[in-house]
N, C-alpha and C. Protein backbone atom coordinates (compact mmCIF):
# COMPACT_ATOMS: atom_id res chain seq x y z
N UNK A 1 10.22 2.28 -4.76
CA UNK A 1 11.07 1.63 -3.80
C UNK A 1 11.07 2.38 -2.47
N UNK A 2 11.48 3.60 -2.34
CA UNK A 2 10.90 5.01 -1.35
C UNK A 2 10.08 4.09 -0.23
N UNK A 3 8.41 4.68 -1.09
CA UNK A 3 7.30 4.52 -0.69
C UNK A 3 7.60 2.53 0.21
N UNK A 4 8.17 2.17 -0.21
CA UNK A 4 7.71 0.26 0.16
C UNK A 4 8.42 0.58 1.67
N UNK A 5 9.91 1.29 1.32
CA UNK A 5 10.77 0.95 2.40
C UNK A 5 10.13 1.69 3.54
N UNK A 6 9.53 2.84 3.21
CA UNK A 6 8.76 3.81 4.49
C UNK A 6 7.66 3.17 5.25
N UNK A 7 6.70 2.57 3.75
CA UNK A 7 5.73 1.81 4.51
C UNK A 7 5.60 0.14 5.42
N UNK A 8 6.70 -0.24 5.02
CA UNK A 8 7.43 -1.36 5.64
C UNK A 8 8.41 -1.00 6.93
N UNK A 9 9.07 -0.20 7.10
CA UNK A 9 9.81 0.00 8.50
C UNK A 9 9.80 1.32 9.12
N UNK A 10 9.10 1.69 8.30
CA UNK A 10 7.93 3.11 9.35
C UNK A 10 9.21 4.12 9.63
N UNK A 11 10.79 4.60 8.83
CA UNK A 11 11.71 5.52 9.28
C UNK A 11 10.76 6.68 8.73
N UNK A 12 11.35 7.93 9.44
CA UNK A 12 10.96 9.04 9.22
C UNK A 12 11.51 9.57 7.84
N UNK A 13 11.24 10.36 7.36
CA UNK A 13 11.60 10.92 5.93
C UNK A 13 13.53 11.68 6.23
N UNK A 14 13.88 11.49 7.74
CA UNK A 14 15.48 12.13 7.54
C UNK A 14 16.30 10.86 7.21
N UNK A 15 15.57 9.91 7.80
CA UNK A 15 16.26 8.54 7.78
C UNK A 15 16.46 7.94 6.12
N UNK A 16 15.34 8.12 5.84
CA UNK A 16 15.79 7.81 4.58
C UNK A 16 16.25 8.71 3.48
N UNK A 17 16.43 9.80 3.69
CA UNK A 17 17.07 11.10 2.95
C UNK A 17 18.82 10.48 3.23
N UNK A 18 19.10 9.99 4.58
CA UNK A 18 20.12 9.30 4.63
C UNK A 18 21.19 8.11 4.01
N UNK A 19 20.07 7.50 3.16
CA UNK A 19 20.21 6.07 2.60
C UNK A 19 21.03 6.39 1.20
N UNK A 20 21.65 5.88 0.90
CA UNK A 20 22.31 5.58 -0.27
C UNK A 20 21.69 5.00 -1.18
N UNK A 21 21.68 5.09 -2.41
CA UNK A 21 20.87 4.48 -3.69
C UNK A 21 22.01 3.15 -4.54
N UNK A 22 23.42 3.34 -4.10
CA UNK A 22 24.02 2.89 -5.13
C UNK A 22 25.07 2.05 -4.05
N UNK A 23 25.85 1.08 -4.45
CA UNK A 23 26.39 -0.51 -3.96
C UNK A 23 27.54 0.27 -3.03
N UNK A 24 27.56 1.71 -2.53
CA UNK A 24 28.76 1.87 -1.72
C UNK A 24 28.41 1.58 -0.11
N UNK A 25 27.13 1.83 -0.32
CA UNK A 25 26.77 1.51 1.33
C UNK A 25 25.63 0.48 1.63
N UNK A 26 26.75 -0.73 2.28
CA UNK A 26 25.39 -2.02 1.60
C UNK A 26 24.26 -2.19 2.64
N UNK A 27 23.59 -0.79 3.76
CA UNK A 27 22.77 -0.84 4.73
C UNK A 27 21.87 0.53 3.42
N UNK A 28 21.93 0.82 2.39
CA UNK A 28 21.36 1.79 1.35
C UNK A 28 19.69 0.88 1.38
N UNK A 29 19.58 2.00 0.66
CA UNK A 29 17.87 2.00 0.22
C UNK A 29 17.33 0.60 -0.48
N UNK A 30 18.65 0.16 -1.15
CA UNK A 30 17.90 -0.98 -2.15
C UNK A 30 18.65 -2.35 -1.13
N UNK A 31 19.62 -1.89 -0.17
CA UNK A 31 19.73 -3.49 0.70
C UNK A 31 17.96 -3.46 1.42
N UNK A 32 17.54 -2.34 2.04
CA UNK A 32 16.31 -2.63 3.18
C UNK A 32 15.03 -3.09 2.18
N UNK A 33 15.29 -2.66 0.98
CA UNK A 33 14.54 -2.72 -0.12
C UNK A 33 13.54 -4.40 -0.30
N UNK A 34 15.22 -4.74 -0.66
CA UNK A 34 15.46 -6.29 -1.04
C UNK A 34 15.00 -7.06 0.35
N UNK A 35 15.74 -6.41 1.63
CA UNK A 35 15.22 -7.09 2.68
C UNK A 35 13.49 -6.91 3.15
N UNK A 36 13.24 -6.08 3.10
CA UNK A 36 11.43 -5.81 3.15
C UNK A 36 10.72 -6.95 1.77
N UNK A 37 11.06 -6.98 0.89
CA UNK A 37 10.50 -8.21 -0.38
C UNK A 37 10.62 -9.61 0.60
N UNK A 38 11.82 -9.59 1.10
CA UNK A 38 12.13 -11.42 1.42
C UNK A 38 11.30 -11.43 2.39
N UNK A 39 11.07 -10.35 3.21
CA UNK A 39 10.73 -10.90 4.76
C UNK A 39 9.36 -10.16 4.67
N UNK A 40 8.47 -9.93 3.24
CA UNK A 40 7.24 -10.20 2.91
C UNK A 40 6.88 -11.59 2.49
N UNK A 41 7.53 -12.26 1.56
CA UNK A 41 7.29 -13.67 0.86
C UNK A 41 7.60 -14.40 1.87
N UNK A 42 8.68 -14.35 2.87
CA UNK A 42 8.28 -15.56 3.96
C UNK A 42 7.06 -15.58 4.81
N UNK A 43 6.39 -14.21 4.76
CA UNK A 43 5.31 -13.74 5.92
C UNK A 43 4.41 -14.32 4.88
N UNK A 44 4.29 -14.81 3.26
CA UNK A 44 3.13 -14.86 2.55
C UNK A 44 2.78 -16.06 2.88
N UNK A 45 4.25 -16.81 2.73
CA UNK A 45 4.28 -18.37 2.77
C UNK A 45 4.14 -19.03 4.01
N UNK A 46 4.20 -18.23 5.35
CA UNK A 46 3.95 -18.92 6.41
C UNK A 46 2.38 -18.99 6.21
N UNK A 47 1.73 -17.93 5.90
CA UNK A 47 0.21 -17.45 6.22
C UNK A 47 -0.56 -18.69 4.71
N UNK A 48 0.19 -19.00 4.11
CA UNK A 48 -0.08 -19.85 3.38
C UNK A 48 -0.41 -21.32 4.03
N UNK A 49 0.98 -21.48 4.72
CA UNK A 49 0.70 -22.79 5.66
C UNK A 49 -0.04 -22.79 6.56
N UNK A 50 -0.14 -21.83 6.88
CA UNK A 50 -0.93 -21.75 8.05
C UNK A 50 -2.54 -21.92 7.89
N UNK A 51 -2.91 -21.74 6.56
CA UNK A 51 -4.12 -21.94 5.94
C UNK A 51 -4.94 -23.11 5.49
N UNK A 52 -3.19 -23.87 5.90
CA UNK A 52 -3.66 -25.19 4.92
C UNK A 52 -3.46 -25.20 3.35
N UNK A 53 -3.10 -24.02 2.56
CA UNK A 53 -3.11 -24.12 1.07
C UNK A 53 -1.59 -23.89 0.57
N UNK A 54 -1.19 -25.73 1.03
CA UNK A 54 0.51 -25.56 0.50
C UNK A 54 0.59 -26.00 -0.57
N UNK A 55 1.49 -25.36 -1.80
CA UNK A 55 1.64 -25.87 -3.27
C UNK A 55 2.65 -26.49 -2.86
């Protein structure tokens, strides 16, 4: 999870030493987490349409 969120929004290693793991702070590691997944699958599905190959 680490590795996705670093390589998806490029923070430096203090930034995310910062992040919370657990539901007290809902800007934590697993909200940017969840948000980096969604706002991959919309980037899959545009590039999908955009191809022409809509299910």
């Amino acid at each position: 999870m680490i590795i996705t969120v670093v390589r998806y929004y490029k923070w430096p290693p203090p930034v995310i030493d910062d992040m919370y793991v657990d539901d007290i702070d809902y800007k934590g590691l697993v909200f940017w987490y969840n948000d980096a997944e969604a706002q991959d699958k919309k980037h899959k599905e545009l590039m999908k349409n955009k191809n022409g190959l809509r299910s």
